[in-house]
N, C-alpha and C. Protein backbone atom coordinates (compact mmCIF):
# COMPACT_ATOMS: atom_id res chain seq x y z
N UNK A 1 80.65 151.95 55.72
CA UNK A 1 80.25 153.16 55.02
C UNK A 1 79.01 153.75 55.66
N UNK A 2 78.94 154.89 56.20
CA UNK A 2 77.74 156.04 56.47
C UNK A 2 76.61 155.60 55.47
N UNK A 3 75.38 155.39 56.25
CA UNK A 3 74.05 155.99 55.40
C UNK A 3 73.64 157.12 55.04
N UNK A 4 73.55 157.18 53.28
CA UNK A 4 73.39 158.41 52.94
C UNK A 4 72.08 159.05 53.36
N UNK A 5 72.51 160.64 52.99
CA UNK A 5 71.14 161.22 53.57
C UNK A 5 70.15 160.86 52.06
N UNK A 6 68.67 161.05 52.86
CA UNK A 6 67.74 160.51 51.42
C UNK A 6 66.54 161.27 51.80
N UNK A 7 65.73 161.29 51.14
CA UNK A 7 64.28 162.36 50.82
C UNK A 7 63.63 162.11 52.06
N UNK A 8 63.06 163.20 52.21
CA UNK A 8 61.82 163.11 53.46
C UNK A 8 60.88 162.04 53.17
N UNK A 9 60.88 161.49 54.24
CA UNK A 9 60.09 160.20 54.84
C UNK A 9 58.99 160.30 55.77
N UNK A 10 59.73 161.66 56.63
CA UNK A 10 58.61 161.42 57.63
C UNK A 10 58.04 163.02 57.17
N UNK A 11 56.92 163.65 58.36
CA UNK A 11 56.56 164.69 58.01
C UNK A 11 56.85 165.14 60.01
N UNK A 12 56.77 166.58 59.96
CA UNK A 12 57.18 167.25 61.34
C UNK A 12 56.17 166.63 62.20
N UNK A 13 54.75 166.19 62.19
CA UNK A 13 53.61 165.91 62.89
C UNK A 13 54.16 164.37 63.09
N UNK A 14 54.71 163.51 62.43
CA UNK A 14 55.10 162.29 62.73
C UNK A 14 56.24 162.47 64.12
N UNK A 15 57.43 163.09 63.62
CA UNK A 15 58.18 163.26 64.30
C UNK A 15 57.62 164.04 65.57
N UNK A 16 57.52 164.52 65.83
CA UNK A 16 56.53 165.14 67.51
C UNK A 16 56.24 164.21 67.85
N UNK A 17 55.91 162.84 67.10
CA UNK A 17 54.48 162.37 67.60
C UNK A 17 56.00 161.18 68.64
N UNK A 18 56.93 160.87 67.58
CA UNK A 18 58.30 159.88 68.46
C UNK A 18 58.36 160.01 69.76
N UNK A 19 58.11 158.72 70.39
CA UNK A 19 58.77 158.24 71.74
C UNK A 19 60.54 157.79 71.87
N UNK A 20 60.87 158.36 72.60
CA UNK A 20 62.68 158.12 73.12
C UNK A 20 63.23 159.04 72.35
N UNK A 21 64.73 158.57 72.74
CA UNK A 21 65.83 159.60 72.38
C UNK A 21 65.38 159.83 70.40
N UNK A 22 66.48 160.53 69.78
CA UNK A 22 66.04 160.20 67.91
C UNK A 22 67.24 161.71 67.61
N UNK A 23 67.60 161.45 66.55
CA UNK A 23 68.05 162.37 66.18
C UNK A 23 67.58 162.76 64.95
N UNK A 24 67.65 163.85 64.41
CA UNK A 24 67.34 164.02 62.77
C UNK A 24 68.69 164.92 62.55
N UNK A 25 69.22 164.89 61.59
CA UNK A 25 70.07 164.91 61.00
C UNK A 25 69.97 165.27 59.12
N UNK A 26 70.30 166.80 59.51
CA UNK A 26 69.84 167.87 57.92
C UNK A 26 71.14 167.95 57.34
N UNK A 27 71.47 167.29 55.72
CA UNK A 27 72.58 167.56 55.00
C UNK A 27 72.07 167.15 53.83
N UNK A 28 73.40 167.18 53.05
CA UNK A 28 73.17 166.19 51.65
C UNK A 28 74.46 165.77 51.37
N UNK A 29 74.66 164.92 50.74
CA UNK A 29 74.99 164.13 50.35
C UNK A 29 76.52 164.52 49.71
N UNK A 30 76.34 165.96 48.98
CA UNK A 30 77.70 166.73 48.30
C UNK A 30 78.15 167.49 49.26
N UNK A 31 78.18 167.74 50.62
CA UNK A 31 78.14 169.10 50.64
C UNK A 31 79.49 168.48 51.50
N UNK A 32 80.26 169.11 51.86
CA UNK A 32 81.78 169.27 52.32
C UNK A 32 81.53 169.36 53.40
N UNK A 33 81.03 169.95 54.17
CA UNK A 33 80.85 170.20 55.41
C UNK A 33 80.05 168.73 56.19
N UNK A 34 79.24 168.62 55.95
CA UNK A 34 78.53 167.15 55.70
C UNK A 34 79.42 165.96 55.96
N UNK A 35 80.16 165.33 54.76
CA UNK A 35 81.19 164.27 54.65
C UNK A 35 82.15 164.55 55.54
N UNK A 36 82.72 165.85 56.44
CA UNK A 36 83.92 166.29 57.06
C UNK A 36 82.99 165.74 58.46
N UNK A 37 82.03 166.18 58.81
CA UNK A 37 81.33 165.36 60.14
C UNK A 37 80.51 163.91 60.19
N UNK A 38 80.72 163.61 59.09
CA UNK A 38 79.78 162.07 59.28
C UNK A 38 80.75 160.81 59.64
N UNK A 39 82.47 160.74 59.72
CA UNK A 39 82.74 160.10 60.69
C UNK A 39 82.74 160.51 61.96
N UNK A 40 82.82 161.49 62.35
CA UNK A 40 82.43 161.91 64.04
C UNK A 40 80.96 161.74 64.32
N UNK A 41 80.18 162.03 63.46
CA UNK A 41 78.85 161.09 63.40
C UNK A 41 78.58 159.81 63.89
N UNK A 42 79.22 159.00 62.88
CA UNK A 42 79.30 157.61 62.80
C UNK A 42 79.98 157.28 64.28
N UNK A 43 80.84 157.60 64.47
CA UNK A 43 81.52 156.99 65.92
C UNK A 43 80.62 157.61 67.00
N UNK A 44 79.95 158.59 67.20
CA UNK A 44 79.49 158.79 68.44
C UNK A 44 77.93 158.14 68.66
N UNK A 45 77.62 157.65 67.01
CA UNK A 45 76.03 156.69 67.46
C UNK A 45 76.30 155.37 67.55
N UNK A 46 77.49 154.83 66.72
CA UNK A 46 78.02 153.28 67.45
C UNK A 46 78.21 152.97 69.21
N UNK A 47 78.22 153.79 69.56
CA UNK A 47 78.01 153.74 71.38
C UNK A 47 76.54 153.99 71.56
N UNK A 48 75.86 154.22 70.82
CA UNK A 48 74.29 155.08 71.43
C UNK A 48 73.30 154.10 70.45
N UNK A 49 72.89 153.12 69.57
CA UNK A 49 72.78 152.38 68.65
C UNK A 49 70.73 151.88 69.04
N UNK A 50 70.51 152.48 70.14
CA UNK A 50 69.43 152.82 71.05
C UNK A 50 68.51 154.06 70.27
N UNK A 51 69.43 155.07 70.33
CA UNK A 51 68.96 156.22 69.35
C UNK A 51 68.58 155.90 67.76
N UNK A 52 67.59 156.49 67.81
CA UNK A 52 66.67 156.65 66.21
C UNK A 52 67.66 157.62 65.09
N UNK A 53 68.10 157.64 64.51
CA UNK A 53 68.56 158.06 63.51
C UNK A 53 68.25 158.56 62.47
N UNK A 54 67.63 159.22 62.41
CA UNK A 54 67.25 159.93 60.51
C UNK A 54 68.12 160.80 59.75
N UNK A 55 68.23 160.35 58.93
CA UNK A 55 69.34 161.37 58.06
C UNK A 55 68.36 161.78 56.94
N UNK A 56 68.12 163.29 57.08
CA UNK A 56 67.04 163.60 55.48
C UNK A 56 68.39 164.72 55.11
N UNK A 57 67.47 164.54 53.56
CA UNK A 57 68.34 165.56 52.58
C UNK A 57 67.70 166.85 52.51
N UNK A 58 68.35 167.82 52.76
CA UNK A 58 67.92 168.81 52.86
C UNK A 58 67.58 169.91 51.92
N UNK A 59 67.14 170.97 51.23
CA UNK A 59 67.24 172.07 50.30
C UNK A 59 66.60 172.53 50.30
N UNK A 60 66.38 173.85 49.93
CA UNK A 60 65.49 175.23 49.47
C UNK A 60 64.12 174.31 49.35
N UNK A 61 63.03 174.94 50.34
CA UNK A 61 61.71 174.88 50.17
C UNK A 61 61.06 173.85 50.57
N UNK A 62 61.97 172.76 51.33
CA UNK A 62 62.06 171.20 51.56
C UNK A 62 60.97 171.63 53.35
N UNK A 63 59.77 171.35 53.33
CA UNK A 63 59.24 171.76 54.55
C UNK A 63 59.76 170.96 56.25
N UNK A 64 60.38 169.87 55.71
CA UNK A 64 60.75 169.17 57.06
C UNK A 64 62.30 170.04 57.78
N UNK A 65 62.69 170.45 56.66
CA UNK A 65 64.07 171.43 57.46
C UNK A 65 63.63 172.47 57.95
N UNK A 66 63.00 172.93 56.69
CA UNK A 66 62.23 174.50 57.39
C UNK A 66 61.39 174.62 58.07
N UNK A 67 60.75 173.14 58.78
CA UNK A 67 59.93 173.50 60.18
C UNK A 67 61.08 173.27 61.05
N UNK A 68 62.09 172.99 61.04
CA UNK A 68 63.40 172.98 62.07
C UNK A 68 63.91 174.30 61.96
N UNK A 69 63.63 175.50 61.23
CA UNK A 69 64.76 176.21 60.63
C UNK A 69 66.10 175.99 60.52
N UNK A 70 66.63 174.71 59.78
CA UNK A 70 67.97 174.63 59.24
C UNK A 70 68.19 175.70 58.51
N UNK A 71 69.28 176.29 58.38
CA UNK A 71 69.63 177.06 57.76
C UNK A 71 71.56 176.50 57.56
N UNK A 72 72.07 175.58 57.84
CA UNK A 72 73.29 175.36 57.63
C UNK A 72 73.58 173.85 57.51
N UNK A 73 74.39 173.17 57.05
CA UNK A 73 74.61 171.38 56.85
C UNK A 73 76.10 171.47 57.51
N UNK A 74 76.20 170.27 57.96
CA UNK A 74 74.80 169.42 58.40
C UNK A 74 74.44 170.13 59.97
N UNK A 75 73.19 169.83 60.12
CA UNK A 75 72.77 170.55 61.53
C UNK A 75 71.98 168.90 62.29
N UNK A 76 72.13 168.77 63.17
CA UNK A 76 71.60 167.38 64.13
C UNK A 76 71.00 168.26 64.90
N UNK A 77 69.62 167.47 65.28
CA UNK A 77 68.52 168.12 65.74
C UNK A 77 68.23 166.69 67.00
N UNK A 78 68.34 166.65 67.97
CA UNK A 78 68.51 165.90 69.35
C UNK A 78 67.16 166.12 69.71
N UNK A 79 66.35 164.94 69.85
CA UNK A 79 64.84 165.12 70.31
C UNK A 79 64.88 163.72 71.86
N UNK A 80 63.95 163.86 72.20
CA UNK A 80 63.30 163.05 73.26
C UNK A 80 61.81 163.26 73.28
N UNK A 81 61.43 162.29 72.71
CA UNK A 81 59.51 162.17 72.80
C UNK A 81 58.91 163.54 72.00
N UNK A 82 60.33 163.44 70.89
CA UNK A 82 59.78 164.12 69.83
C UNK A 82 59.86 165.60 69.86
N UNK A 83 60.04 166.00 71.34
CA UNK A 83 60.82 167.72 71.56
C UNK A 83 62.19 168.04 71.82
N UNK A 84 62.27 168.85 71.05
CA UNK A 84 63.83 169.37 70.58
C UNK A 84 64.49 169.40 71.57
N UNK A 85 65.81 168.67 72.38
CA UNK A 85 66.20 168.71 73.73
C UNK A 85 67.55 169.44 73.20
N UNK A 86 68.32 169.55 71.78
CA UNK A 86 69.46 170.05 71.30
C UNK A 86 69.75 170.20 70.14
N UNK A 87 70.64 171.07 69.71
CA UNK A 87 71.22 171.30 67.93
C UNK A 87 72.82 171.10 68.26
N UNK A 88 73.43 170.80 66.64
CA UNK A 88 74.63 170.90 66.71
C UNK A 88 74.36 171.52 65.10
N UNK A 89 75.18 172.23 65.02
CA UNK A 89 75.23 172.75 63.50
C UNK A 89 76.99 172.69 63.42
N UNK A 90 77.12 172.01 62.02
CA UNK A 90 78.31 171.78 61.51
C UNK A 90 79.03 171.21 62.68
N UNK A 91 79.02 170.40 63.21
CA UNK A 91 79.52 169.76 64.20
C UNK A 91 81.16 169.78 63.80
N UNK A 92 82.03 169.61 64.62
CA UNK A 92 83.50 169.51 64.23
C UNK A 92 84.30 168.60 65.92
N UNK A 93 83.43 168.60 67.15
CA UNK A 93 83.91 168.36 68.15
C UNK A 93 83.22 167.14 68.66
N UNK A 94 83.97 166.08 68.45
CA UNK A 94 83.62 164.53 69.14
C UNK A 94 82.26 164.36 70.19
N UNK A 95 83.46 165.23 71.08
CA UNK A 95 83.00 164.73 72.51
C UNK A 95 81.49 165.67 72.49
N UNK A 96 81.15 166.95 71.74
CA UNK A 96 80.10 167.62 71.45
C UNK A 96 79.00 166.60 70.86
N UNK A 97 79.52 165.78 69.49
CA UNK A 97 78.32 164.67 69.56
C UNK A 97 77.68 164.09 70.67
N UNK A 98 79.02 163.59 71.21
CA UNK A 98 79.12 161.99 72.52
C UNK A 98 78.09 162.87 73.48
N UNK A 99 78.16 163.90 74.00
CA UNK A 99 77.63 164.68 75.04
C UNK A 99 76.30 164.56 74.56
N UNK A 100 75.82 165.03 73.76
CA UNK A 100 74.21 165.25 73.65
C UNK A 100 73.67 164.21 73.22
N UNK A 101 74.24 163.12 72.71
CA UNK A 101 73.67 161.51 72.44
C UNK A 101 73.13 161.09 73.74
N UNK A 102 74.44 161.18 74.79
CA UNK A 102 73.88 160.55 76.25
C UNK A 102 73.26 161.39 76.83
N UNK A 103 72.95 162.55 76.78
CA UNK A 103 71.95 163.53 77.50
C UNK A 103 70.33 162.91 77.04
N UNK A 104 70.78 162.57 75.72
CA UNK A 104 68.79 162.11 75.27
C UNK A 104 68.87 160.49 75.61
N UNK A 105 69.72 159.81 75.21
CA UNK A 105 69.80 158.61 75.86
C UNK A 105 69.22 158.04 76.97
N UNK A 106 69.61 159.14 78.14
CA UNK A 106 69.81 158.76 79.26
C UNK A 106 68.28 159.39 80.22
N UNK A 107 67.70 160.52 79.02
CA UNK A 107 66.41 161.04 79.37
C UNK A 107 65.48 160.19 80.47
């Protein structure tokens, strides 16, 4: 079973501050769009298991999305040493995960 998404943990100044690949990862928990990509999720970080993972919950006024400007769920935010190297919003295409996992991976 997927780890659910859960409350901000970190703050944007932490995250900058991350060394290596990391992803953050903006949804919640109900949302349809969300549950329809978190097994293509799940399978493309079981190869990458190297990568940092955060899953936060996202909503109206929540400052860690809106210093990303999320504006859609789920949106994956692809960092390396903490700067934004990629987005996927509403992901729907495998090999679109697999691709930008090993691009920061391989940084």
């Amino acid at each position: 079973m997927s780890t659910p998404y859960t409350p901000e943990t970190e703050t944007r100044a932490d995250i900058d501050q991350w060394r290596g690949p990391a992803v953050v990862d903006f949804g919640t928990n109900w949302c349809g769009h969300c549950q329809a990509a978190q097994p293509l999720v799940d399978a493309a970080f079981a190869a990458h298991a190297e990568v940092r993972h955060l899953k936060v919950e996202d909503g109206s006024g929540r400052p860690l999305g809106r210093s990303f400007r999320v504006k859609l769920w789920p949106t994956l935010v692809f960092l390396r040493d903490g700067q934004e190297v990629e987005r996927l919003v509403r992901p729907t295409d495998p090999a679109a995960i697999r691709d930008a996992l090993a691009r920061i991976a391989a940084g």
